[in-house]
N, C-alpha and C. Protein backbone atom coordinates (compact mmCIF):
# COMPACT_ATOMS: atom_id res chain seq x y z
N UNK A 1 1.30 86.56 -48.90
CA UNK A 1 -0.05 86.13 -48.65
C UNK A 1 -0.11 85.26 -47.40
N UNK A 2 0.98 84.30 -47.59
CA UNK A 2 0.63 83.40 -46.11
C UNK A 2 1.01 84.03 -44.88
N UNK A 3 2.26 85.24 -44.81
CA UNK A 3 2.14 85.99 -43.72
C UNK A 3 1.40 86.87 -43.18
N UNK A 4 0.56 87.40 -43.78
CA UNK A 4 -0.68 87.80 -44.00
C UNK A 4 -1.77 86.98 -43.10
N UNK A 5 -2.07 86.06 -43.87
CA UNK A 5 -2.94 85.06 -42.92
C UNK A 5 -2.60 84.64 -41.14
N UNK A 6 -0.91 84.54 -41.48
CA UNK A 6 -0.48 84.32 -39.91
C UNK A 6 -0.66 85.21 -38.66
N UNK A 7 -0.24 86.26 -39.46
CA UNK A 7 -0.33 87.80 -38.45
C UNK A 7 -1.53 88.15 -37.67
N UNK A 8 -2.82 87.58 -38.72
CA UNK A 8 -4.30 88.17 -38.51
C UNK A 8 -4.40 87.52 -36.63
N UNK A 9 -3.82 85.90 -36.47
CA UNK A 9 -4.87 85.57 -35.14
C UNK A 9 -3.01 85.22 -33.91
N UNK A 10 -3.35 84.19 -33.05
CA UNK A 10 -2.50 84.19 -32.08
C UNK A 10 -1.23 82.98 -33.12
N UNK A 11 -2.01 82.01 -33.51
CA UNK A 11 -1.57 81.05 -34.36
C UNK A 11 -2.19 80.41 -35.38
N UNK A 12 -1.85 79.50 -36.10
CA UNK A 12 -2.69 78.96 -37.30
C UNK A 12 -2.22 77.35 -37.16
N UNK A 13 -2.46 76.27 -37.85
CA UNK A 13 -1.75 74.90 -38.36
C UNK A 13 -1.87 75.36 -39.74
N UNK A 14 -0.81 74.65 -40.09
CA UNK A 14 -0.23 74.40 -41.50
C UNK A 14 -2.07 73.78 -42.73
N UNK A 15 -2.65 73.21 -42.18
CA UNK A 15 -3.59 72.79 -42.43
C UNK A 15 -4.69 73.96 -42.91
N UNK A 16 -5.42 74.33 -41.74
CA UNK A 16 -5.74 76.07 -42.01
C UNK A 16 -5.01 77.06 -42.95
N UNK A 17 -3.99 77.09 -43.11
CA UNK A 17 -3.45 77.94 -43.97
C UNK A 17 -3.43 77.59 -45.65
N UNK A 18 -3.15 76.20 -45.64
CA UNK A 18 -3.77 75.74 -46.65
C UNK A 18 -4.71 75.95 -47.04
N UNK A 19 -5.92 75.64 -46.09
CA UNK A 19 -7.38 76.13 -46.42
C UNK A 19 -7.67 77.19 -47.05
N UNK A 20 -6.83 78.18 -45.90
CA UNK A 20 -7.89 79.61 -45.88
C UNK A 20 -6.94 80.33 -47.02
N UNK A 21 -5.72 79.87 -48.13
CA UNK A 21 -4.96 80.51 -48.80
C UNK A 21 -5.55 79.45 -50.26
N UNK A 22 -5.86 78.73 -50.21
CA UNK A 22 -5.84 78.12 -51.96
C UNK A 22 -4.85 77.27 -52.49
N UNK A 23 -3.88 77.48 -51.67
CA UNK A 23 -2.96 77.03 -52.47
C UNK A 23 -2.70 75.55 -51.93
N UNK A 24 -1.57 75.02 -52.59
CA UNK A 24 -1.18 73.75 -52.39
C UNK A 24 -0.01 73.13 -51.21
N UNK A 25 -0.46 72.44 -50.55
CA UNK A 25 0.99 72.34 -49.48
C UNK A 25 2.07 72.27 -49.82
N UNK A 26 2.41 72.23 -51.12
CA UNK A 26 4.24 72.68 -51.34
C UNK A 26 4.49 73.92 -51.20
N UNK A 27 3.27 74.83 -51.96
CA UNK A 27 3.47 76.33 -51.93
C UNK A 27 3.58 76.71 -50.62
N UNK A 28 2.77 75.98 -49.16
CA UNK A 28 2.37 76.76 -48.51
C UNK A 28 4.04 76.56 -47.17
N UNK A 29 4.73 75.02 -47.62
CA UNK A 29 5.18 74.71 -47.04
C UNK A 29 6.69 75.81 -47.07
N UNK A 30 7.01 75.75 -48.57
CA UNK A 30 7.87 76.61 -49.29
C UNK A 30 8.01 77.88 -48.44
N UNK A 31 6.91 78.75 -48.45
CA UNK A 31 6.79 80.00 -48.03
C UNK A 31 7.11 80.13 -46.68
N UNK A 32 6.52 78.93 -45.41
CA UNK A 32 6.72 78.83 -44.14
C UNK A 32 8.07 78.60 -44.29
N UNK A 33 9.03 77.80 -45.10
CA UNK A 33 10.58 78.18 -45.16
C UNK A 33 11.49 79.58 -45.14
N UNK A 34 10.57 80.12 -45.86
CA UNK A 34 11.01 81.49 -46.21
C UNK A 34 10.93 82.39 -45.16
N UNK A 35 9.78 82.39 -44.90
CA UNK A 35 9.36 83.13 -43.61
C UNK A 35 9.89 83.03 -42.33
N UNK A 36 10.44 81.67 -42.15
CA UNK A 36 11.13 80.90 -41.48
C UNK A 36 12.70 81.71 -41.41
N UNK A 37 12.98 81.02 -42.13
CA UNK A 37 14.22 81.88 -42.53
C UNK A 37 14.71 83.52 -42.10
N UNK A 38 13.60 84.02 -42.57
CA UNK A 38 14.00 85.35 -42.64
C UNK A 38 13.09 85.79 -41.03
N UNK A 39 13.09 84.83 -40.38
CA UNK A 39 12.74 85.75 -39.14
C UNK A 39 11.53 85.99 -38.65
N UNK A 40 10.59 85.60 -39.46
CA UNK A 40 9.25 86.36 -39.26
C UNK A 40 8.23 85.18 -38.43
N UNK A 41 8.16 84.06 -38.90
CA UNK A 41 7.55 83.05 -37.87
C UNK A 41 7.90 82.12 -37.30
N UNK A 42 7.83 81.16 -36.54
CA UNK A 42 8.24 80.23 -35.60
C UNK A 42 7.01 79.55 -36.08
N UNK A 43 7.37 78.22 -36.29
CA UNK A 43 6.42 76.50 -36.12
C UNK A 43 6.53 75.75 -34.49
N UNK A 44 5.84 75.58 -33.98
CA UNK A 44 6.16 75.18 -33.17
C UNK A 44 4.71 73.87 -33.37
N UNK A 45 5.38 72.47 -33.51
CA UNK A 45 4.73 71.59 -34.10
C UNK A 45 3.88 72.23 -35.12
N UNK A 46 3.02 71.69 -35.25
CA UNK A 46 1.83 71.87 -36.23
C UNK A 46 1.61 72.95 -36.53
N UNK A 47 1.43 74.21 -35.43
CA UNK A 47 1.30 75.60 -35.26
C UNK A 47 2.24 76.39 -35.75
N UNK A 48 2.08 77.61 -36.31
CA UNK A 48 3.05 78.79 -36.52
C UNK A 48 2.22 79.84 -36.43
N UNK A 49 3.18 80.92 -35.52
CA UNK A 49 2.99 82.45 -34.96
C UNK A 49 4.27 83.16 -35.81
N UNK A 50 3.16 84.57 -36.32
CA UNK A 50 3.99 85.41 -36.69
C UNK A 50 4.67 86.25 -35.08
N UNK A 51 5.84 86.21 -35.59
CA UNK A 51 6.90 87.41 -34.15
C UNK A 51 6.29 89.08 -34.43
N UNK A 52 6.55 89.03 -33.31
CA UNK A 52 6.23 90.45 -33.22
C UNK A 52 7.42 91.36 -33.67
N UNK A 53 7.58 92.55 -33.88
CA UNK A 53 8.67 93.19 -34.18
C UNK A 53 9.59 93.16 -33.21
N UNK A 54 9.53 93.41 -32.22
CA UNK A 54 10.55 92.74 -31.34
C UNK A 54 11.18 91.29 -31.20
N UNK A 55 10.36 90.75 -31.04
CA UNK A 55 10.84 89.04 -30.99
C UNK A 55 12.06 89.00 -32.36
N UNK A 56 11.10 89.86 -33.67
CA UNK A 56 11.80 89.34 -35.11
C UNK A 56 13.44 90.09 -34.92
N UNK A 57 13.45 91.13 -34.18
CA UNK A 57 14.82 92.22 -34.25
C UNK A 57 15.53 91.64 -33.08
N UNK A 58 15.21 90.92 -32.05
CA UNK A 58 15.86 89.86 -31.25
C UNK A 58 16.18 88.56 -32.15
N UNK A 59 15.51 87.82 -32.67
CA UNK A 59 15.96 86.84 -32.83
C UNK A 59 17.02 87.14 -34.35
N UNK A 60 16.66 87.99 -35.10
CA UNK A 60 18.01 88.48 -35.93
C UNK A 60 19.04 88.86 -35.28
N UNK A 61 19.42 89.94 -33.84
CA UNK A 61 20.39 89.95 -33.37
C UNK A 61 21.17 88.78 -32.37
N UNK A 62 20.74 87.87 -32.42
CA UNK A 62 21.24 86.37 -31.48
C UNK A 62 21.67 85.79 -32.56
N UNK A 63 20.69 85.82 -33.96
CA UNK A 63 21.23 84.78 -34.59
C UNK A 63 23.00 85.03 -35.52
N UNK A 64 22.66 86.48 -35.85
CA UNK A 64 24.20 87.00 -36.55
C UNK A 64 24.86 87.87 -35.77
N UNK A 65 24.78 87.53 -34.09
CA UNK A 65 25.91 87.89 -33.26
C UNK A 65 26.72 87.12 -32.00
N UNK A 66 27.67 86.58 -32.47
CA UNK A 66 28.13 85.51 -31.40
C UNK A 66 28.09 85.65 -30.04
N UNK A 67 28.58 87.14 -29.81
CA UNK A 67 29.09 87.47 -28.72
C UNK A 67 27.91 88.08 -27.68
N UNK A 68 26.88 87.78 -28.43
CA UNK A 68 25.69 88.29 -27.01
C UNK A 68 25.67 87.43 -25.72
N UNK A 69 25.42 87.87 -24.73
CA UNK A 69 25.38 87.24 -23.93
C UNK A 69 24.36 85.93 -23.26
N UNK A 70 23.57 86.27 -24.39
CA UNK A 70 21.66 85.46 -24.54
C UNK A 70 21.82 84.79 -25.60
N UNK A 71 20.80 83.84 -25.35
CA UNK A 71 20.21 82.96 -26.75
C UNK A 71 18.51 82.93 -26.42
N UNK A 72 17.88 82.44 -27.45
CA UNK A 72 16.60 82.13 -27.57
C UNK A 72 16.66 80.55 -27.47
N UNK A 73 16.24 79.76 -26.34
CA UNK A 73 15.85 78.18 -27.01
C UNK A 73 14.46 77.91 -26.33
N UNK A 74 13.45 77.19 -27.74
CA UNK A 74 12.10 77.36 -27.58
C UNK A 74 10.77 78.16 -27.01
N UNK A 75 11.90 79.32 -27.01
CA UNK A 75 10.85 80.78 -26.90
C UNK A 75 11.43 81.35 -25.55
N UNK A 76 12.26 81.01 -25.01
CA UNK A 76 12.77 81.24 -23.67
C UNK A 76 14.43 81.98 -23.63
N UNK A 77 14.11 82.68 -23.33
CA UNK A 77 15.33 83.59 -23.66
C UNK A 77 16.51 83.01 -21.73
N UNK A 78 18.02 82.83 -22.71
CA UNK A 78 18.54 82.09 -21.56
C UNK A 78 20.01 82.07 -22.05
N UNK A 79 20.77 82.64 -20.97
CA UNK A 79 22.18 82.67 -20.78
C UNK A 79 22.74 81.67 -22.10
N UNK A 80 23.37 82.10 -22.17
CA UNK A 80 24.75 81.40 -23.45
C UNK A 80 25.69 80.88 -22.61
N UNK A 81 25.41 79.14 -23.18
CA UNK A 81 26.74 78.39 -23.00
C UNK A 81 27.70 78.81 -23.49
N UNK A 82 29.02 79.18 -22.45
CA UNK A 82 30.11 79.42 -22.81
C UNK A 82 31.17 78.06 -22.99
């Protein structure tokens, strides 16, 4: 449900999502973990954007492959300290 809500615009606050979902900020916080987790949105302060299918199949291959030559830091894709 809350990825749902995220996907629809460019971004949301944690606040809004609360709103526009019913539920309670543990639930909503919980789920932004999850989602978190598994790839699908980025917080960036207050704000969170769902990734696009690309961004989400990039940032799964950086995160469980050492040997790429890239990293992602704060949305900026950039050479790996060796």
């Amino acid at each position: 449900m809350i990825y749902h809500l995220i996907e629809k615009g460019p971004s949301m606050t944690v606040e809004e999502l609360i709103s526009a979902s019913g539920l309670g900020s543990c639930a909503v916080e919980a789920s932004l973990e999850r989602l978190e987790r598994y790839l699908l949105v980025e917080r960036t302060g207050r704000k969170v954007r769902a990734f696009s299918i690309g961004e989400a199949l990039l940032q799964s291959q950086i995160k469980y492959s050492d040997n790429l030559p890239y990293t992602i830091e704060n949305g900026v894709i950039k050479e790996r300290k060796k």
